[in-house]
Protein backbone atom coordinates (compact mmCIF):
# COMPACT_ATOMS: atom_id res chain seq x y z
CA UNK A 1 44.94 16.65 11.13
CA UNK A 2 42.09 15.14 13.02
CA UNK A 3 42.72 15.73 16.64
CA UNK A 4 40.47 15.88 20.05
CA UNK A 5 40.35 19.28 21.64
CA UNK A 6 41.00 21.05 18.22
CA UNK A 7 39.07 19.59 15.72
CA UNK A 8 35.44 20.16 15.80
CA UNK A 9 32.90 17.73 15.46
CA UNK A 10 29.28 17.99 14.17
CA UNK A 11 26.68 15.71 14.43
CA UNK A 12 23.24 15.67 12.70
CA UNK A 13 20.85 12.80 14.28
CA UNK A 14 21.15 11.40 17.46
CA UNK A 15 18.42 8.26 17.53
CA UNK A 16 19.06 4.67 18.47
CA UNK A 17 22.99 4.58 17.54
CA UNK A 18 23.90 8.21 16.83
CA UNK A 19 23.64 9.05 20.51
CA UNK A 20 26.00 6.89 21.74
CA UNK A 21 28.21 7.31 18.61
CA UNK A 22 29.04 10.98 19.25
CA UNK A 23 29.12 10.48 22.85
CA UNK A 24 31.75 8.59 22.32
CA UNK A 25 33.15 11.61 20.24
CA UNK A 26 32.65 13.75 23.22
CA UNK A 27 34.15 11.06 25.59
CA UNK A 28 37.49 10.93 23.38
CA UNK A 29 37.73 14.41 24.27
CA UNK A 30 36.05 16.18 20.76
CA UNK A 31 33.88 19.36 21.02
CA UNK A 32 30.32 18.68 19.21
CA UNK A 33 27.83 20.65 18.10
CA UNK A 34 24.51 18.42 17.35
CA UNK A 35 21.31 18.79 15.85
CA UNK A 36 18.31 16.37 15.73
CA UNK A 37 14.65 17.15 14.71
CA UNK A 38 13.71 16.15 18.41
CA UNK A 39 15.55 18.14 21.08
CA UNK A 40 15.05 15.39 23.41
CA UNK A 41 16.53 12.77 21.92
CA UNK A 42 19.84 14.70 21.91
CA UNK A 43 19.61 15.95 26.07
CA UNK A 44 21.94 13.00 27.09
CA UNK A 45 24.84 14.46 24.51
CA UNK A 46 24.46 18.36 25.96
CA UNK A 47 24.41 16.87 29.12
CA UNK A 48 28.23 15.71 28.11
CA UNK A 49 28.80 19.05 26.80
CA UNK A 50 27.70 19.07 23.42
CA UNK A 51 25.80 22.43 21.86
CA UNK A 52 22.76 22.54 20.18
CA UNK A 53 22.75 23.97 16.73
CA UNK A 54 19.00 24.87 15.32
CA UNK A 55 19.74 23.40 11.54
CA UNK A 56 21.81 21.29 9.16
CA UNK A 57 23.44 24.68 8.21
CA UNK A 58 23.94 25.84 11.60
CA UNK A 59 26.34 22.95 12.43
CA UNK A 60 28.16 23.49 8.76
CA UNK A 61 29.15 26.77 10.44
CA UNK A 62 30.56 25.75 13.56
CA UNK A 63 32.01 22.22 12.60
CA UNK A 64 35.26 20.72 10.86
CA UNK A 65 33.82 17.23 10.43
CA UNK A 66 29.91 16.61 10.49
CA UNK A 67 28.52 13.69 10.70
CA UNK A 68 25.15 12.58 9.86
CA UNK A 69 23.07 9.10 10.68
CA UNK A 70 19.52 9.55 9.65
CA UNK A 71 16.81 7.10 9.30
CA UNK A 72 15.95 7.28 5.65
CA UNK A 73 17.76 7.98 1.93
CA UNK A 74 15.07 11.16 1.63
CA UNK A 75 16.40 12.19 5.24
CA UNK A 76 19.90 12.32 3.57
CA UNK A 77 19.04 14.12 0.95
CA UNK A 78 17.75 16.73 3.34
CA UNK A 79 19.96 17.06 5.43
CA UNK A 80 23.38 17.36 2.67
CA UNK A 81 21.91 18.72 -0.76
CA UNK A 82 18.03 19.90 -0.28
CA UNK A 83 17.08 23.16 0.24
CA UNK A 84 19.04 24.64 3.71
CA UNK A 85 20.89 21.36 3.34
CA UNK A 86 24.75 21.37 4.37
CA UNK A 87 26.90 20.58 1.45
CA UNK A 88 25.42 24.19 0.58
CA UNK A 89 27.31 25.92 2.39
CA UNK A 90 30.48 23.94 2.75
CA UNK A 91 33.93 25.10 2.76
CA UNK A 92 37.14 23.97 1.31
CA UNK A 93 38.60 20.85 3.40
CA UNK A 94 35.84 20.55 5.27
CA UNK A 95 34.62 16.39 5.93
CA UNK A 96 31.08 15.21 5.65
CA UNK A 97 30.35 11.68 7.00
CA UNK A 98 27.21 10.13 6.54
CA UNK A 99 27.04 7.01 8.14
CA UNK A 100 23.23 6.25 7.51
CA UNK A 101 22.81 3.65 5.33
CA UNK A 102 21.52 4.86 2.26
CA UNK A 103 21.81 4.39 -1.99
CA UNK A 104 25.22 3.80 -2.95
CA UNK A 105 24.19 6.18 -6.07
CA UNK A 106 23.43 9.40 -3.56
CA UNK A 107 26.56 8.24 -1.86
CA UNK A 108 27.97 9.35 -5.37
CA UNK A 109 25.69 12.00 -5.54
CA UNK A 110 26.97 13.60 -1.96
CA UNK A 111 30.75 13.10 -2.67
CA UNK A 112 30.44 15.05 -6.12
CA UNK A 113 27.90 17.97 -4.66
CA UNK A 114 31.20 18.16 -1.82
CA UNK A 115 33.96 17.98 -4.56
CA UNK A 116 32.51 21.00 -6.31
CA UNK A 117 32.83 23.51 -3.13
CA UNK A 118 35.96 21.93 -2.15
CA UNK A 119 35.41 19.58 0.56
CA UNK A 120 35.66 15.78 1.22
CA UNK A 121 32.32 13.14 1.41
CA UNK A 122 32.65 10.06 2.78
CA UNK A 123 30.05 7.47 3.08
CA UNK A 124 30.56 5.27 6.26
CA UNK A 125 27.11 3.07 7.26
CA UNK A 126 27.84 0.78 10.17
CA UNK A 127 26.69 -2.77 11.61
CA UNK A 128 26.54 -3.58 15.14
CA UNK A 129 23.09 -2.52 16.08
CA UNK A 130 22.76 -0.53 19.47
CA UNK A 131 24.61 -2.93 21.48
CA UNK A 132 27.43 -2.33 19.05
CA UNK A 133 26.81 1.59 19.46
CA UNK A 134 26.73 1.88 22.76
CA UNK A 135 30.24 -0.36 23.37
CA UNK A 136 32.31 1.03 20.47
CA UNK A 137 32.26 -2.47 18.84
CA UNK A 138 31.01 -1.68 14.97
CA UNK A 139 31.76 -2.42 12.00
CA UNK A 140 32.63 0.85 9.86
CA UNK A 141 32.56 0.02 6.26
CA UNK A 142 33.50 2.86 4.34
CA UNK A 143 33.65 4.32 0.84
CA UNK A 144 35.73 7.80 0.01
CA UNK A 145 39.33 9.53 -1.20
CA UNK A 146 42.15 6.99 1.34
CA UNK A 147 43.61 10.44 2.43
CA UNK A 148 40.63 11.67 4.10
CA UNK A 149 39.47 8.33 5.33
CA UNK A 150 42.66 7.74 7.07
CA UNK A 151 43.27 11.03 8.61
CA UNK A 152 39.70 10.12 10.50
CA UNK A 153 41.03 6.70 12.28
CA UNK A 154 40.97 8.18 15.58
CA UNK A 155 37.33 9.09 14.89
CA UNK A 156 36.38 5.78 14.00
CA UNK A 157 38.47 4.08 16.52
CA UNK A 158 36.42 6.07 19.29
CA UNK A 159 32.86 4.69 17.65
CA UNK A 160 33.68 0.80 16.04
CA UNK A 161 36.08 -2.42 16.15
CA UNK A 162 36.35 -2.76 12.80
CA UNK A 163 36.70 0.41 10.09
CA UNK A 164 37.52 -0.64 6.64
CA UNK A 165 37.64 1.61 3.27
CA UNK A 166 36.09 -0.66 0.62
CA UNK A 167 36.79 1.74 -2.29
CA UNK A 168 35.73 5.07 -3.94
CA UNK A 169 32.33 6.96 -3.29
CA UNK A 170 29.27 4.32 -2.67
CA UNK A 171 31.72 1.81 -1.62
CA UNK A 172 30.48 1.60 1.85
CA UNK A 173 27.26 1.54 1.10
CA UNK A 174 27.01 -1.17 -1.19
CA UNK A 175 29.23 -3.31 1.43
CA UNK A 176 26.61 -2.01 4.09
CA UNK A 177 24.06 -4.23 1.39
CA UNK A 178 26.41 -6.89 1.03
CA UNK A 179 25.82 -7.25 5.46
CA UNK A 180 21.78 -6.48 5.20
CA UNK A 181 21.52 -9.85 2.73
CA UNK A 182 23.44 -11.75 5.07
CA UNK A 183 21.37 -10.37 8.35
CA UNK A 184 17.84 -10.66 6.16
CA UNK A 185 17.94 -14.44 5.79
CA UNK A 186 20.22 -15.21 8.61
CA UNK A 187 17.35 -13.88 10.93
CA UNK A 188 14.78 -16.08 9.03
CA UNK A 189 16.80 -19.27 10.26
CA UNK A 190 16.78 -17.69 14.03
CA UNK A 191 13.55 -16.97 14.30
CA UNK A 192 12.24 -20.74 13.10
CA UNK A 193 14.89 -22.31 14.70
CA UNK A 194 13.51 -20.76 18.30
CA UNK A 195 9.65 -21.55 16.79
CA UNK A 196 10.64 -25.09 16.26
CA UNK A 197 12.47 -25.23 19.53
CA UNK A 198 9.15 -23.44 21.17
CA UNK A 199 7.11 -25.71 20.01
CA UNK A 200 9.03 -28.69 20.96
CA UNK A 201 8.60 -28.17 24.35
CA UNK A 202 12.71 -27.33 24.90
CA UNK A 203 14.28 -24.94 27.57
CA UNK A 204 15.02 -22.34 25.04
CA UNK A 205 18.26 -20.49 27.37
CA UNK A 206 19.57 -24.34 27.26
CA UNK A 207 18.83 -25.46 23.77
CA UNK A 208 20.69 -21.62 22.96
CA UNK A 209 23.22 -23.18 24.94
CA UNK A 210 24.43 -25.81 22.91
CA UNK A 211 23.45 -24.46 19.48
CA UNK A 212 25.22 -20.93 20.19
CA UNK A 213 28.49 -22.32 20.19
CA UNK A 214 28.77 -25.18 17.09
CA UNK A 215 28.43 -24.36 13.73
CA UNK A 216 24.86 -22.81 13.94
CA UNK A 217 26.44 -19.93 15.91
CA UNK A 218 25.78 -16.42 14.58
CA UNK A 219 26.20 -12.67 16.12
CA UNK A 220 22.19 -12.83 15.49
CA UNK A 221 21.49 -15.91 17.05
CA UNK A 222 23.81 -14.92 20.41
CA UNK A 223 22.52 -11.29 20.18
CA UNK A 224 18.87 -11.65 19.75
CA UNK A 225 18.05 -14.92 20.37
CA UNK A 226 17.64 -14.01 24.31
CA UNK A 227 15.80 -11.32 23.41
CA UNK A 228 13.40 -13.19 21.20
CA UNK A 229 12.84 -15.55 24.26
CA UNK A 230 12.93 -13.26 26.65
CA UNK A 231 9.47 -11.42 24.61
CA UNK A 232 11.57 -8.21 24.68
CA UNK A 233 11.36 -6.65 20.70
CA UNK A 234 12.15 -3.55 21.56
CA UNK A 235 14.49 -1.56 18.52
CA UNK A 236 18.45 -2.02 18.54
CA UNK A 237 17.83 -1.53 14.72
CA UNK A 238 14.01 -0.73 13.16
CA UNK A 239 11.67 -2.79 11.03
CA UNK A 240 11.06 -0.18 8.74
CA UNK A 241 14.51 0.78 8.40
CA UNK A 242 15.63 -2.88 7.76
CA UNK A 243 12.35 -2.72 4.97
CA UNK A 244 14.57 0.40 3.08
CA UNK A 245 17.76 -1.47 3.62
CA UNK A 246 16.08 -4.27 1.67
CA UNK A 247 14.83 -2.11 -0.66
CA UNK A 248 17.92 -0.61 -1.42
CA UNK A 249 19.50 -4.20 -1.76
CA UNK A 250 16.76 -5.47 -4.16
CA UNK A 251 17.11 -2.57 -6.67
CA UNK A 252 20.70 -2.44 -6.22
CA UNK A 253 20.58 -6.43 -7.26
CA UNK A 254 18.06 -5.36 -10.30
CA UNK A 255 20.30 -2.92 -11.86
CA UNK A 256 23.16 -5.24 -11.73
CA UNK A 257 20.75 -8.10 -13.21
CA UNK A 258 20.62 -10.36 -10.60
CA UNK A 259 18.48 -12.41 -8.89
CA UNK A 260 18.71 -12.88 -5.00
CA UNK A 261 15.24 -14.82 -4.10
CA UNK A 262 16.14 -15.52 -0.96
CA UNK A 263 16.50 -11.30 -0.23
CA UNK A 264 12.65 -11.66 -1.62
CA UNK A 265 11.23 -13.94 0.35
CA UNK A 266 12.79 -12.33 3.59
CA UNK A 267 11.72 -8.74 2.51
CA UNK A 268 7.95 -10.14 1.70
CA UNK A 269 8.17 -11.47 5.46
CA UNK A 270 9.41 -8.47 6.92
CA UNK A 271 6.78 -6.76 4.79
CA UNK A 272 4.10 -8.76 6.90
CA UNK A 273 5.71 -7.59 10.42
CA UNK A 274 5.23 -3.98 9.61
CA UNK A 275 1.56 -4.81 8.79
CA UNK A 276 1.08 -6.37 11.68
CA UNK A 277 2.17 -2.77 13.55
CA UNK A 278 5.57 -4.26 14.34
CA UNK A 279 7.55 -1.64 12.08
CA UNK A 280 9.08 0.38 14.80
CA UNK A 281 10.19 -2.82 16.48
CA UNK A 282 13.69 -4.58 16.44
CA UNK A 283 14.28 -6.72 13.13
CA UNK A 284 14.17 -10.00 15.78
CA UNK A 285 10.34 -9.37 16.01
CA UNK A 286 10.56 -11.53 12.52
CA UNK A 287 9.71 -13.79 15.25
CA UNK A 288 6.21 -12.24 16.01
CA UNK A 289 5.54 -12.93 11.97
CA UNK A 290 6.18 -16.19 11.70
CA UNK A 291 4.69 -17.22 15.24
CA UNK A 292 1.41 -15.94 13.75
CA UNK A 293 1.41 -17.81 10.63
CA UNK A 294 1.43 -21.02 12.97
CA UNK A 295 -1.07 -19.62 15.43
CA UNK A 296 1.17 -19.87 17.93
CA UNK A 297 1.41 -16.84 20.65
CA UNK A 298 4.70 -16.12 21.12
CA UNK A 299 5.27 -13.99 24.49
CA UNK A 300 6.12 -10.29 24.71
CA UNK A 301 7.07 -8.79 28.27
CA UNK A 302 8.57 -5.40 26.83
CA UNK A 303 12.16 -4.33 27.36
C-alpha cells in the first residue's frame, strides 16, 4: 500500500515541474530522497526535508517508488537502463514512474527491463506546464499494469487534477502525443491571432477579453496569451523540449503511416524559434517567430 509517512518516495530531476511535483510529495507528508545533475536546482526540496542521494542508483536503494521527469528520451535511458542506471538494481515490487515525456517504444522498453527483476514501470507524462505544477492541477495520463497504477492515486492526487490510465506500457505516452498535436497548432492560431490583433492597433488585455471566453477560448490562449503581451517568454515548458515532443509525434505518425501536415508545418516553425536562440524559452515565444517574419518587433520585458 502506498501511504505518506511509510512509503518512500524517490525522485530523479527536479527542473521546471519536477520541483514542485515532489514538493508536493513532501507536502502530503512522503519522505523523498532526490537527485538532480544540478544540486541547486533541488535546494528548495531539502529545504522541505528531502535528502540528497549522489546517483540514479543511490535513490534505487533508499526508495519504494522513484520517480523520474527528465528533459530528454536519451536522459531516460540514463537514468533507468544505461550503465549505473536504476532498473539495474531494482527489487521485487518496487515502482518506477517516469513521467518525462518520452517514446512510447522505451516506455515498453522500461516496463519489460522492470518486469524481468520483479518490479512495476509505469509511464505517466503530464500536461499543465509549470502553472499546472506548481498548483497540483495536471493532467496525468498514464500507461502501466491497473493494480499498480491504482494503488498510486494518492500520489497522483497530491501532483494533478486529472490522472487517467490509458492502457498497457506506452499508453501514456502516446496520449501525452495525442496533447503535443493539439498544443503544436493550437499555439500557431494564438500567436497570429495576438499578431493580427497587434497590428491592428487593438488593446490586446481587452480584445483577450472578449475572445477568451466564446468559442476561440483555449487553456493556451487564457494561459499564455498575457504572457505573450505582457513580452514575458520565460519557460513554463521549453522550446527544445516541445521540438523532441514533436519529434516523437512525427515518427510516431510515420510508423503508423500517417500523415499529420499540420504537426509539420508547426514543428518547421518551432524549428525557426530555436534558430533564432529562443530554444530555452517558453513554447509561447512562437510569437517571437512569426513577429519576425512580418518585421514586426514584438516586445520582451523578461519575467
Amino acid at each position: 500500500m502506498i501511504k505518506a509517512g511509510v512509503t518512500r518516495v524517490g525522485w530523479i530531476g527536479t527542473g521546471v515541474m519536477g520541483r514542485s511535483m515532489c514538493g508536493h510529495l513532501i507536502d502530503r507528508g512522503f519522505s523523498a530522497v532526490v537527485h538532480t545533475r544540478t544540486r541547486s536546482k533541488a535546494e528548495g526540496l531539502l529545504a522541505k526535508g528531502a535528502v540528497w542521494s549522489d546517483s540514479p542508483r543511490a535513490v534505487v536503494a533508499a526508495a519504494d517508488v522513484v520517480f523520474t521527469i527528465v528533459g530528454f528520451p536519451e536522459d531516460v535511458r540514463a537514468c533507468l537502463l544505461g550503465d549505473g542506471g536504476a532498473i539495474g538494481v531494482a527489487r521485487a515490487g518496487q515502482i518506477f514512474v517516469d513521467m518525462s515525456t518520452s517514446s512510447p517504444a522505451l516506455a515498453r522498453e522500461i516496463d519489460a527491463a522492470a518486469r524481468a527483476r520483479g518490479a512495476h514501470a509505469v509511464d505517466a507524462p503530464v500536461s499543465g506546464g509549470d502553472i499546472g505544477a506548481r498548483e497540483a492541477r495536471l493532467s496525468i495520463m498514464i500507461g502501466g499494469e491497473a493494480q499498480v497504477i491504482d494503488s498510486l492515486t494518492p500520489m497522483w492526487e497530491a501532483m494533478g487534477k486529472t490522472f487517467l490510465r490509458q492502457g498497457d506500457a506506452g499508453a501514456g505516452q502516446h496520449t501525452k502525443m495525442v496533447n503535443q498535436i493539439l498544443i503544436a497548432t493550437g499555439m500557431i492560431g494564438v500567436c497570429e491571432a495576438l499578431l493580427y490583433g497587434h497590428q491592428a492597433g487593438l488593446d490586446l488585455e481587452r480584445m483577450l477579453q472578449s475572445v477568451a471566453s466564446g468559442a476561440a477560448g483555449s487553456w493556451s490562449l487564457s494561459n499564455y496569451g498575457p504572457r505573450i503581451i505582457a513580452g514575458n517568454f520565460e519557460p513554463g515548458f521549453f522550446v527544445e523540449h516541445f521540438l523532441k515532443d514533436m519529434k516523437i509525434a512525427l515518427d510516431e505518425a510515420g510508423r503508423m503511416g500517417l500523415s499529420l501536415p499540420g504537426l509539420a508545418l508547426a514543428e518547421q516553425l518551432y524549428r525557426s524559434v530555436a534558430a533564432n536562440g529562443w530554444g530555452k524559452k517558453g513554447t509561447h515565444s512562437l510569437q517571437l517567430a512569426l513577429a519576425r517574419l512580418s518585421a514586426v518587433d514584438w516586445p520582451t520585458r523578461g519575467p
